[in-house]
PDB file of N, CA and C in Angstrom:
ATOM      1  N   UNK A   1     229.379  45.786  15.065  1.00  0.00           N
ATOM      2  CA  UNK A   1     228.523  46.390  14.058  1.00  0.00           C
ATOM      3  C   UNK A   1     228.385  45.413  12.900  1.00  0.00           C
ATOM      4  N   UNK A   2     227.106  45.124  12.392  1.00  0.00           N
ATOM      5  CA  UNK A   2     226.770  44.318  11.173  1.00  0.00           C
ATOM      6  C   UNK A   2     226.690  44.890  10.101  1.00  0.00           C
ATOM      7  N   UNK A   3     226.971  44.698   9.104  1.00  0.00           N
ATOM      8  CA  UNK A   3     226.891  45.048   8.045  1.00  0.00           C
ATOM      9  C   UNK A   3     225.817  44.647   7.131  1.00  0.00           C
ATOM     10  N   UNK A   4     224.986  45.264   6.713  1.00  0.00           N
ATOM     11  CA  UNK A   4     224.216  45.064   5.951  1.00  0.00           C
ATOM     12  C   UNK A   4     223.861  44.559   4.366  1.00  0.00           C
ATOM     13  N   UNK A   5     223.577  43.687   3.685  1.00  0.00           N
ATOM     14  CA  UNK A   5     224.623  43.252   2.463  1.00  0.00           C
ATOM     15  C   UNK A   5     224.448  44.040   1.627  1.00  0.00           C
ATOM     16  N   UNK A   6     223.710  44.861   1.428  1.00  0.00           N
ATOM     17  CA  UNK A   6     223.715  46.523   0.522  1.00  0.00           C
ATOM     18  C   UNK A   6     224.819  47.129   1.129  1.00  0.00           C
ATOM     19  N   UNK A   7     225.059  47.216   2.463  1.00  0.00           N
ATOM     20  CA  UNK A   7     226.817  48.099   3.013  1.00  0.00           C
ATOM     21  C   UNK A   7     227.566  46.915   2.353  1.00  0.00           C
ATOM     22  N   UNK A   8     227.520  45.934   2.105  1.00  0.00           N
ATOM     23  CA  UNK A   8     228.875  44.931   2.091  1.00  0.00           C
ATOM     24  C   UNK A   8     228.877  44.991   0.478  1.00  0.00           C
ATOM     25  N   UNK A   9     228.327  45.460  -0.567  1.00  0.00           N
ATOM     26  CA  UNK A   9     228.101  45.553  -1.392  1.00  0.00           C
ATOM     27  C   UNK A   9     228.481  46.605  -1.650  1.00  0.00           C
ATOM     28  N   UNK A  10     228.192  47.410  -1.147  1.00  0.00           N
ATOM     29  CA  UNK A  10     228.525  49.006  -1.543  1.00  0.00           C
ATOM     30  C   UNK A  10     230.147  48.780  -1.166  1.00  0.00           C
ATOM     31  N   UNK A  11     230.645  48.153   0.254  1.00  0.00           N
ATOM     32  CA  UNK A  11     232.228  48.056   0.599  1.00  0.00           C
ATOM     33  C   UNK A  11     232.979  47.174  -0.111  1.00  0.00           C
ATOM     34  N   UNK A  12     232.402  46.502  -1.001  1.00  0.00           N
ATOM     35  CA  UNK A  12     233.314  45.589  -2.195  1.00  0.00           C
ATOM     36  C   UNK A  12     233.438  46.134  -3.157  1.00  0.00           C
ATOM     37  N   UNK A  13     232.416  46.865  -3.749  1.00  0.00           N
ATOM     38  CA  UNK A  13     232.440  47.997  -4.850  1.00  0.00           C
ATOM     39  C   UNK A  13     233.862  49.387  -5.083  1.00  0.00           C
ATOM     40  N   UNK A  14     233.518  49.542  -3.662  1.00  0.00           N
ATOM     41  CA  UNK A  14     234.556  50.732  -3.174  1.00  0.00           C
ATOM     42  C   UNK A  14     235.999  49.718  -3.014  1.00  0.00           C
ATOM     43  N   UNK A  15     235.962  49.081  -2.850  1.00  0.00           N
ATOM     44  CA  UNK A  15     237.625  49.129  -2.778  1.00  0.00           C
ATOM     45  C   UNK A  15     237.866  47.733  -4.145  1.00  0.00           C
ATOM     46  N   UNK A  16     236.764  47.232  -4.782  1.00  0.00           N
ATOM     47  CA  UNK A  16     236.925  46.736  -6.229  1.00  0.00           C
ATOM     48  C   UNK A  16     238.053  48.046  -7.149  1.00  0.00           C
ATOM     49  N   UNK A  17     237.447  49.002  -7.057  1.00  0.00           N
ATOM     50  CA  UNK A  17     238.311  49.679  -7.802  1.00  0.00           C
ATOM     51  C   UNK A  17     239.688  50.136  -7.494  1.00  0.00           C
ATOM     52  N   UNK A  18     240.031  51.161  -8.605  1.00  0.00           N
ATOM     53  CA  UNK A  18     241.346  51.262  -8.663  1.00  0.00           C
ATOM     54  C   UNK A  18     241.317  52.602  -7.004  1.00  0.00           C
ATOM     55  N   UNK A  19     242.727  52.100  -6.816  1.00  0.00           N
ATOM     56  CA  UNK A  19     242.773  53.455  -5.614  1.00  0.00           C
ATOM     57  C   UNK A  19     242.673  54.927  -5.791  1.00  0.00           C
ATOM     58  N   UNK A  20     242.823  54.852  -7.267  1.00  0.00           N
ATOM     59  CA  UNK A  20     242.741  56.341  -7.481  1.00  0.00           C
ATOM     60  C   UNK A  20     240.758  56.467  -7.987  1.00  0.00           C
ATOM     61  N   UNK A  21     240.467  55.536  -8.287  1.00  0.00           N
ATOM     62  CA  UNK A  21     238.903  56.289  -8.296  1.00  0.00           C
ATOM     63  C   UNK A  21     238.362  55.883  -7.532  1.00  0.00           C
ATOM     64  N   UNK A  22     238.788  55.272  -6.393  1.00  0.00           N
ATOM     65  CA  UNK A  22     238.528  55.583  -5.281  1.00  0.00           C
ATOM     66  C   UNK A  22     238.527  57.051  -4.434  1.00  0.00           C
ATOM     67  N   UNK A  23     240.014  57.594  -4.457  1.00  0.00           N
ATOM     68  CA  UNK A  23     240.128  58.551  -4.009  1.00  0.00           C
ATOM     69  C   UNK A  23     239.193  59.767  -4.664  1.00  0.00           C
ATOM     70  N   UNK A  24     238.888  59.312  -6.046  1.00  0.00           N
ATOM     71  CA  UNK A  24     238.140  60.639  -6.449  1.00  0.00           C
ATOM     72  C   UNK A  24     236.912  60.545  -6.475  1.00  0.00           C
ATOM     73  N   UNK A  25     236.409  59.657  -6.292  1.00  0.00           N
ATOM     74  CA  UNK A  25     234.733  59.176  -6.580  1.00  0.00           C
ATOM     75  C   UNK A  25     234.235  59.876  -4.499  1.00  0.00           C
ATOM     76  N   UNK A  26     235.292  59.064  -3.861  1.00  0.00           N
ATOM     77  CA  UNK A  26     234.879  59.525  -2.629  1.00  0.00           C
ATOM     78  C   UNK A  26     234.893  61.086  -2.205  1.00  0.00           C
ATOM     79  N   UNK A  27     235.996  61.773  -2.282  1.00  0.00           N
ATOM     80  CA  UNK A  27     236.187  63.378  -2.583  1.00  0.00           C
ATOM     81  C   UNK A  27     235.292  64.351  -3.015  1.00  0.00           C
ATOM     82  N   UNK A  28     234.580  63.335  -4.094  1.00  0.00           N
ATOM     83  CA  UNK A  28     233.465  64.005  -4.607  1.00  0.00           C
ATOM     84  C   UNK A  28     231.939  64.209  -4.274  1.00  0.00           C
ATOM     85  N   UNK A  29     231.808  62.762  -3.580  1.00  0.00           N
ATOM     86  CA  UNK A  29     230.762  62.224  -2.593  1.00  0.00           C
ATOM     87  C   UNK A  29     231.310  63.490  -1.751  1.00  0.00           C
ATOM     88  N   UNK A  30     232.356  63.802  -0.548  1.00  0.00           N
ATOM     89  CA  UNK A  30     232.679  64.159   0.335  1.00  0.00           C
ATOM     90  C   UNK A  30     231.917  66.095   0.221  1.00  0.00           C
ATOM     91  N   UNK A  31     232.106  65.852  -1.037  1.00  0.00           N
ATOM     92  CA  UNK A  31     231.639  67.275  -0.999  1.00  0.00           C
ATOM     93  C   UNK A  31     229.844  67.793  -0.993  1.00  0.00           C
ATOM     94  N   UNK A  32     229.503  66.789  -1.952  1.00  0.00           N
ATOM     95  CA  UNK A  32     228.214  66.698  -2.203  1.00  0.00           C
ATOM     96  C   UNK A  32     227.434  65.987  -1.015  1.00  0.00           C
ATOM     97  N   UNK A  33     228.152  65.293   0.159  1.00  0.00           N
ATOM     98  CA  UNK A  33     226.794  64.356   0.991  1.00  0.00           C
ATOM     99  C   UNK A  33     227.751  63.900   2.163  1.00  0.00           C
ATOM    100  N   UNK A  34     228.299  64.682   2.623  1.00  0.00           N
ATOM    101  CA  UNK A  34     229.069  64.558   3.686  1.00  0.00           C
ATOM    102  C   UNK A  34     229.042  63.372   4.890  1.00  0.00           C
ATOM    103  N   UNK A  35     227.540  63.750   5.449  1.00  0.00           N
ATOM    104  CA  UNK A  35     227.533  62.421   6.549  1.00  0.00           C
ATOM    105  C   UNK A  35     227.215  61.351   5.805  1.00  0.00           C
ATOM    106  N   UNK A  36     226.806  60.882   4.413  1.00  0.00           N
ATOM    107  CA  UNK A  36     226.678  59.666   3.533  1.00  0.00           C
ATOM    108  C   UNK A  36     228.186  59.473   3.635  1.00  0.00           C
ATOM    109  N   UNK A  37     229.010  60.197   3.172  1.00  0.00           N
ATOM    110  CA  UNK A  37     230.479  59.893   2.549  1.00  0.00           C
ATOM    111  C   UNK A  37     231.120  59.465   4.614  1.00  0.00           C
ATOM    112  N   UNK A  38     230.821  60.121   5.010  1.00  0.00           N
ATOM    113  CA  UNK A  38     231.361  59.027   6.625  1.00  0.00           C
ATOM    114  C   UNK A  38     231.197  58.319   7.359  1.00  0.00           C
ATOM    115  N   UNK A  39     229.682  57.900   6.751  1.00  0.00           N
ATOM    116  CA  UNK A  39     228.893  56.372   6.706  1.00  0.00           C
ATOM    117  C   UNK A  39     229.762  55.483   6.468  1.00  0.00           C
ATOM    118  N   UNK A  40     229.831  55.858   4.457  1.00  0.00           N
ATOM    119  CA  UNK A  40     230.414  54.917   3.815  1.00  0.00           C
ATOM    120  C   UNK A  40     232.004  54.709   4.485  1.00  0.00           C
ATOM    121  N   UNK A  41     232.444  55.511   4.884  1.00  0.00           N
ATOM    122  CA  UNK A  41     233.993  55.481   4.909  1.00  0.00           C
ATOM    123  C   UNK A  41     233.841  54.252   6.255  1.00  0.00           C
ATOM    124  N   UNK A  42     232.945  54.776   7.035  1.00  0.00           N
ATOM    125  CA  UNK A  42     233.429  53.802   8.420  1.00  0.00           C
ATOM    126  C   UNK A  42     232.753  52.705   7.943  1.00  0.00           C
ATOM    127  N   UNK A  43     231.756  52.246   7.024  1.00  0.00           N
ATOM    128  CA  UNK A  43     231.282  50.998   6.752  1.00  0.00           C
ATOM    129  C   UNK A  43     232.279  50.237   6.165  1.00  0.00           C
ATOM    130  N   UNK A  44     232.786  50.949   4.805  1.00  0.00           N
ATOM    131  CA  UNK A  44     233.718  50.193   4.066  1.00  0.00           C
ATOM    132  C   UNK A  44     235.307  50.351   5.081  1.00  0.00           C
ATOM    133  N   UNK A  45     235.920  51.332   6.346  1.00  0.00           N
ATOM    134  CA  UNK A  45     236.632  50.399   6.972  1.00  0.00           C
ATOM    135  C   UNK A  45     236.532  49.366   7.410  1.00  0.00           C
ATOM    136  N   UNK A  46     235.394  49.443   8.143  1.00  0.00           N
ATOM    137  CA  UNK A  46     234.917  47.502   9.155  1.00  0.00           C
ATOM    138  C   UNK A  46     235.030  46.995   8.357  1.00  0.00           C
ATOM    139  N   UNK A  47     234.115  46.851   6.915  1.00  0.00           N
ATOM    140  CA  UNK A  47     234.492  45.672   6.050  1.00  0.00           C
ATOM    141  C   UNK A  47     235.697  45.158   5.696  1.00  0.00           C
ATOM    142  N   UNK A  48     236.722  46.032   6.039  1.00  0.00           N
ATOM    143  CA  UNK A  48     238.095  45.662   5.350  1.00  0.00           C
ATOM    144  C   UNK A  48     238.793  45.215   6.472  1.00  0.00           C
ATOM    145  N   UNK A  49     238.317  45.813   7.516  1.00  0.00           N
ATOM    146  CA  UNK A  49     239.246  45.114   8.892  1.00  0.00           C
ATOM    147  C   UNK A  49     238.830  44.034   8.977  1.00  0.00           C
ATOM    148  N   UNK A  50     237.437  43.562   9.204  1.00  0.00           N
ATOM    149  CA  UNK A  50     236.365  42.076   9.448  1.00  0.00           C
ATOM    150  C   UNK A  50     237.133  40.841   8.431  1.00  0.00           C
ATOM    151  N   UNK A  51     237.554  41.298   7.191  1.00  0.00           N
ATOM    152  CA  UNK A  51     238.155  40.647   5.792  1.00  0.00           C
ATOM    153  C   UNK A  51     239.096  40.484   5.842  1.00  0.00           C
ATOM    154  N   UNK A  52     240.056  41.265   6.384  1.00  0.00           N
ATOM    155  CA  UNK A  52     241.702  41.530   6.728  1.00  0.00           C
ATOM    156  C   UNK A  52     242.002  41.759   5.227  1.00  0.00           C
ATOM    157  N   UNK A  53     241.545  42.876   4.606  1.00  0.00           N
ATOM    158  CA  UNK A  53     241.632  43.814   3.544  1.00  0.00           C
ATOM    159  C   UNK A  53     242.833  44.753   3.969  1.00  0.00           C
ATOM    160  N   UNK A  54     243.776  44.460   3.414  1.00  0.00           N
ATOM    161  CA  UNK A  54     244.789  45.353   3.761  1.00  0.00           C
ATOM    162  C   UNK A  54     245.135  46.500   3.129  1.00  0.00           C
ATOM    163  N   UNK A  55     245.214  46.788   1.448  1.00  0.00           N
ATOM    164  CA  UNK A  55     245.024  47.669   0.857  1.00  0.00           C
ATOM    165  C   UNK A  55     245.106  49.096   0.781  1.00  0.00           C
ATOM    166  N   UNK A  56     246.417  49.422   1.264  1.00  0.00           N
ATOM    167  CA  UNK A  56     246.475  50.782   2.363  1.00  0.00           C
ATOM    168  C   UNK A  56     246.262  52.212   1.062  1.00  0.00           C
ATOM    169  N   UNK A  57     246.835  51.654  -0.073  1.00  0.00           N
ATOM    170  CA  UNK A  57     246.466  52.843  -0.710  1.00  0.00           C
ATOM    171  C   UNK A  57     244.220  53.642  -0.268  1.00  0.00           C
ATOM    172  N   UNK A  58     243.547  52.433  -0.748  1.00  0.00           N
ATOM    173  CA  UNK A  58     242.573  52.488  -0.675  1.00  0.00           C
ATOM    174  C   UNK A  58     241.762  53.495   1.092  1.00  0.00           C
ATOM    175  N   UNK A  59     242.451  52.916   1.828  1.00  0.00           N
ATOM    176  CA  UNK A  59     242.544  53.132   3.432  1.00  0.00           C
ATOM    177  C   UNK A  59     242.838  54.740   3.435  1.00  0.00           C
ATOM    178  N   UNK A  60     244.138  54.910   2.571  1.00  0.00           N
ATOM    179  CA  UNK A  60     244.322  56.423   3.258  1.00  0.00           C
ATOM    180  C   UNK A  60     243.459  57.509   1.993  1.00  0.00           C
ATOM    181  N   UNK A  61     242.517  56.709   0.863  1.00  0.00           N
ATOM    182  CA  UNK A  61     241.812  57.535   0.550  1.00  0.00           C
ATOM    183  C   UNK A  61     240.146  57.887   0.526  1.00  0.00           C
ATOM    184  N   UNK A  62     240.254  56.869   1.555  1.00  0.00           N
ATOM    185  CA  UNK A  62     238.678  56.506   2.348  1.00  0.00           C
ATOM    186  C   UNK A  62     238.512  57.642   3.499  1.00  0.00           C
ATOM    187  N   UNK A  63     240.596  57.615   4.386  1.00  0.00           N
ATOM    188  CA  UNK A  63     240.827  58.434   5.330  1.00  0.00           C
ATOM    189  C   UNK A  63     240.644  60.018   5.149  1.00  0.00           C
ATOM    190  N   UNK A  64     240.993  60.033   3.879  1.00  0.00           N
ATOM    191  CA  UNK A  64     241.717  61.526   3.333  1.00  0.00           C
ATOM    192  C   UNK A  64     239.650  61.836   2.674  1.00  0.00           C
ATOM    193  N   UNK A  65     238.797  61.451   2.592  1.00  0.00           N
ATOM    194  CA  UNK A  65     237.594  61.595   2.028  1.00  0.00           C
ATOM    195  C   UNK A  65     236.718  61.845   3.226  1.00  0.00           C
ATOM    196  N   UNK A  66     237.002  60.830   4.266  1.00  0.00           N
ATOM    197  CA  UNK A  66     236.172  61.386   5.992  1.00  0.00           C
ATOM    198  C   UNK A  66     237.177  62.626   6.144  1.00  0.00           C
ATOM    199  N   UNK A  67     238.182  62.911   6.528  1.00  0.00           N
ATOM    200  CA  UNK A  67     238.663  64.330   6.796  1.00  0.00           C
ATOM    201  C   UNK A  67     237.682  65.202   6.193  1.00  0.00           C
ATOM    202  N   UNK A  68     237.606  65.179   4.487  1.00  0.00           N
ATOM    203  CA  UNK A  68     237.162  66.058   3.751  1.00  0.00           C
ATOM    204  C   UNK A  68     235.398  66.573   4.668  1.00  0.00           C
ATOM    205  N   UNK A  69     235.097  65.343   4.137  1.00  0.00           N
ATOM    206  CA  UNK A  69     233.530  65.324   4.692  1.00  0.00           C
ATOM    207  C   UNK A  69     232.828  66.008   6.045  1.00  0.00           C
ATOM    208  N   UNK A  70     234.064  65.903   7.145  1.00  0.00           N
ATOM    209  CA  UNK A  70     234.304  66.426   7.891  1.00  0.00           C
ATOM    210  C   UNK A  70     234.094  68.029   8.142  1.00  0.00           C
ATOM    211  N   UNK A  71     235.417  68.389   7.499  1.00  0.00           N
ATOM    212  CA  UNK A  71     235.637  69.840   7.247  1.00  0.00           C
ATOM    213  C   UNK A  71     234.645  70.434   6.296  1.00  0.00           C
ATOM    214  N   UNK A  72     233.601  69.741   5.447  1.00  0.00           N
ATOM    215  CA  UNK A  72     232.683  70.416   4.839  1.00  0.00           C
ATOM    216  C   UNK A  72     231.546  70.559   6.029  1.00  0.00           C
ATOM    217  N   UNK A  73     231.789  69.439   7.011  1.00  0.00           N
ATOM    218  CA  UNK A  73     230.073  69.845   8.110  1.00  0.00           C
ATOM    219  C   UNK A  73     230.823  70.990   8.716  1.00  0.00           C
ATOM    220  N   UNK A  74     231.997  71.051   9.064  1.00  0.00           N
ATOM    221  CA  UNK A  74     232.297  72.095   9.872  1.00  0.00           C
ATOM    222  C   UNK A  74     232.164  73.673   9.289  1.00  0.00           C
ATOM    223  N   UNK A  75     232.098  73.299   7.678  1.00  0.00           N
ATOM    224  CA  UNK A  75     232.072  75.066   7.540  1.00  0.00           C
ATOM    225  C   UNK A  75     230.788  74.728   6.889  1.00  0.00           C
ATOM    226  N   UNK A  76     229.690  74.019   7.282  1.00  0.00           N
ATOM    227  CA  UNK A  76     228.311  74.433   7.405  1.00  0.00           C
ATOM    228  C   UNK A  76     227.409  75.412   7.889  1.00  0.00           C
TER     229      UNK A  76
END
């Protein structure tokens, strides 16, 4: 999968910041735009695997934001 440099842009942005507004900026996306927020989550993983971005705080709140996003299509 390629990344697009608006995705690679948007995936430097997202994990530029701190892990915690990460976790909340995404959470919040997660609620408001669900399949956007699991776009972004699987875009900005590849980018970090492709980079060898290790950054695990960031990872498990990208993880913990697709769950969310998730469970909001499901009680659609």
């Amino acid at each position: 999968m390629m990344l697009s440099e608006e995705q690679k842009k948007r995936a430097a942005m997202v994990i530029g910041s701190s892990a915690s507004d990460c976790d909340v900026s995404m959470a919040l996306q997660a609620t408001h735009s669900p399949v956007r927020t699991l776009c972004e989550v699987a875009e900005t993983l590849h980018y970090m695997n492709a980079n060898g971005i290790e950054k695990i705080s960031h990872r498990k709140a990208l993880m913990k934001a697709g769950r969310k996003a998730l469970n909001v299509l499901g009680d659609m």
